[in-house]
C-alpha atoms as a PDB file:
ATOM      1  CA  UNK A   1      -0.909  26.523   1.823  1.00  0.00           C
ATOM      2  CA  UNK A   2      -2.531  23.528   3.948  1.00  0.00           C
ATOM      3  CA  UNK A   3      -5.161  25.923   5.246  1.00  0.00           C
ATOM      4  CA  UNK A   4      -6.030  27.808   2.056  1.00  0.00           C
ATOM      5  CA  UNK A   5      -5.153  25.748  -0.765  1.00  0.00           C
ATOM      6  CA  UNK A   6      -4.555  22.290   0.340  1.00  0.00           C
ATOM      7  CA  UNK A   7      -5.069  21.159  -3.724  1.00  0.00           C
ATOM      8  CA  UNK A   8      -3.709  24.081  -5.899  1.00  0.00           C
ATOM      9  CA  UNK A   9      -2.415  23.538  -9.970  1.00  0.00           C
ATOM     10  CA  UNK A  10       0.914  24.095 -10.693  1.00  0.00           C
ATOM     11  CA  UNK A  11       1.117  25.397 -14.392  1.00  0.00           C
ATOM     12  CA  UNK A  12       5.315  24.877 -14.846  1.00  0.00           C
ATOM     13  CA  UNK A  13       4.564  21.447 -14.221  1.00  0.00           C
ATOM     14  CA  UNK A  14       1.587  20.976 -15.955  1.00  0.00           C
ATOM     15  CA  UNK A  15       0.492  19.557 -12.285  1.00  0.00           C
ATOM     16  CA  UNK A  16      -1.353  19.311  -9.135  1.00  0.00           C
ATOM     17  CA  UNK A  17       0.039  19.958  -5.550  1.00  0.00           C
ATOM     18  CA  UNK A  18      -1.233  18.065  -2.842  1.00  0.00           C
ATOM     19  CA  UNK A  19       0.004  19.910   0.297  1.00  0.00           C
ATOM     20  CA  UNK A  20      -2.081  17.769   3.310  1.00  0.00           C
ATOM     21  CA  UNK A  21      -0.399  14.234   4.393  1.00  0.00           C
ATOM     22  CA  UNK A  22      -3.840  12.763   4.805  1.00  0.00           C
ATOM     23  CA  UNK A  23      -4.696  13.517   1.658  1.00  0.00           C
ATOM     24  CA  UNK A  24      -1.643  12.614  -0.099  1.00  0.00           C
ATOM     25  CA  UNK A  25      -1.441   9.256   1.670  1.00  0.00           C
ATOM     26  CA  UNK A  26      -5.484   8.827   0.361  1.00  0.00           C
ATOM     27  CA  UNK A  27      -4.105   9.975  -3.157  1.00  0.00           C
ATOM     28  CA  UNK A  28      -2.089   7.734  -3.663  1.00  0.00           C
ATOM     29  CA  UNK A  29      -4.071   4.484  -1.885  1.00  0.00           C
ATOM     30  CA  UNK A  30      -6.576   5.157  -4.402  1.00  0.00           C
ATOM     31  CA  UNK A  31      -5.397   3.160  -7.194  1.00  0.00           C
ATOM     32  CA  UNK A  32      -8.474   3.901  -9.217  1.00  0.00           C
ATOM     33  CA  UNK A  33      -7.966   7.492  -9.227  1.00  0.00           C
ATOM     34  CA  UNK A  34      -6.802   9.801 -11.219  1.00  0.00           C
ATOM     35  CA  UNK A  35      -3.380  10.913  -9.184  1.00  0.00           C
ATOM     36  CA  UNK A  36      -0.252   8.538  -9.769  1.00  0.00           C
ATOM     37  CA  UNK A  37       3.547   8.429  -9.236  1.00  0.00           C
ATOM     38  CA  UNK A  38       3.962   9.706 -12.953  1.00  0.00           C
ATOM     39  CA  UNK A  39       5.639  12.625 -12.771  1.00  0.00           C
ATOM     40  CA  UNK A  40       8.439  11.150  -9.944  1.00  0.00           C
ATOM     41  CA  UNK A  41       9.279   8.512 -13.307  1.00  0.00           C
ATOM     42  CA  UNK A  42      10.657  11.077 -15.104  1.00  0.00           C
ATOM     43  CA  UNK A  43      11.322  14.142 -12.685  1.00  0.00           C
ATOM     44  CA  UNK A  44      12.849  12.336  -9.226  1.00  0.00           C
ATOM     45  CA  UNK A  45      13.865   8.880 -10.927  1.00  0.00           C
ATOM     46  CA  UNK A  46      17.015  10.221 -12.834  1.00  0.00           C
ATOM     47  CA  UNK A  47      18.024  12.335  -9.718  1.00  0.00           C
ATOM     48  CA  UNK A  48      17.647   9.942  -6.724  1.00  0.00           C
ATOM     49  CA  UNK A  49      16.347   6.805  -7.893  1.00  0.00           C
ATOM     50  CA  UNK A  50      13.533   4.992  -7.254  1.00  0.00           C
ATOM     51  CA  UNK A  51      11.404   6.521  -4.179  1.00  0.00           C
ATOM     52  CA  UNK A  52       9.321   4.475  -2.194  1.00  0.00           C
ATOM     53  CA  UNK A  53       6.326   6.118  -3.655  1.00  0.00           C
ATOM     54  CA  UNK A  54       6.783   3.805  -6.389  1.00  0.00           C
ATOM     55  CA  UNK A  55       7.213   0.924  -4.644  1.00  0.00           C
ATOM     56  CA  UNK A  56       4.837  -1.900  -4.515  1.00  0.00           C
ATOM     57  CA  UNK A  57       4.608  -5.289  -2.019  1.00  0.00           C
ATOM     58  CA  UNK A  58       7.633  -6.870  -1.009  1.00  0.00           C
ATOM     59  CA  UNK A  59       9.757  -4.160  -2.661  1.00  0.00           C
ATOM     60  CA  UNK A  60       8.196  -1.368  -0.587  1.00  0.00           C
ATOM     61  CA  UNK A  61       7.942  -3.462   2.796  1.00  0.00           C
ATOM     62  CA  UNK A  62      11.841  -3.590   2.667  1.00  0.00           C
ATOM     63  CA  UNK A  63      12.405  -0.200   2.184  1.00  0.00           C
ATOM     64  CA  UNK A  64       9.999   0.927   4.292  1.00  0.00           C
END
């Protein structure tokens, strides 16, 4: 999936898969784009909490 389709669409969701670390960790540095922490609100959040994905400043140096 890296090799061959490192950015695929993932109709159940209604979402995109990023499957490369670099370009995850770009994705999300981008704060302009279009690619948030959306989805982990209200699919992750209920289940486990609050991921550092969602994290910002002090907050996210701690957990980190």
């Amino acid at each position: 999936m890296r090799d061959g389709d490192p950015l695929s669409w993932h109709e159940a969701t209604g979402s995109y898969v990023v499957s490369r670390y670099e370009d995850v960790e770009r994705i999300f540095k981008d704060k302009k784009g279009e690619f948030s922490t959306e989805n982990y609100d209200w699919q992750i959040e209920p289940v486990h909490g609050r991921t550092i994905l969602q994290l910002s400043g002090r907050e996210h140096a701690v957990r980190r």
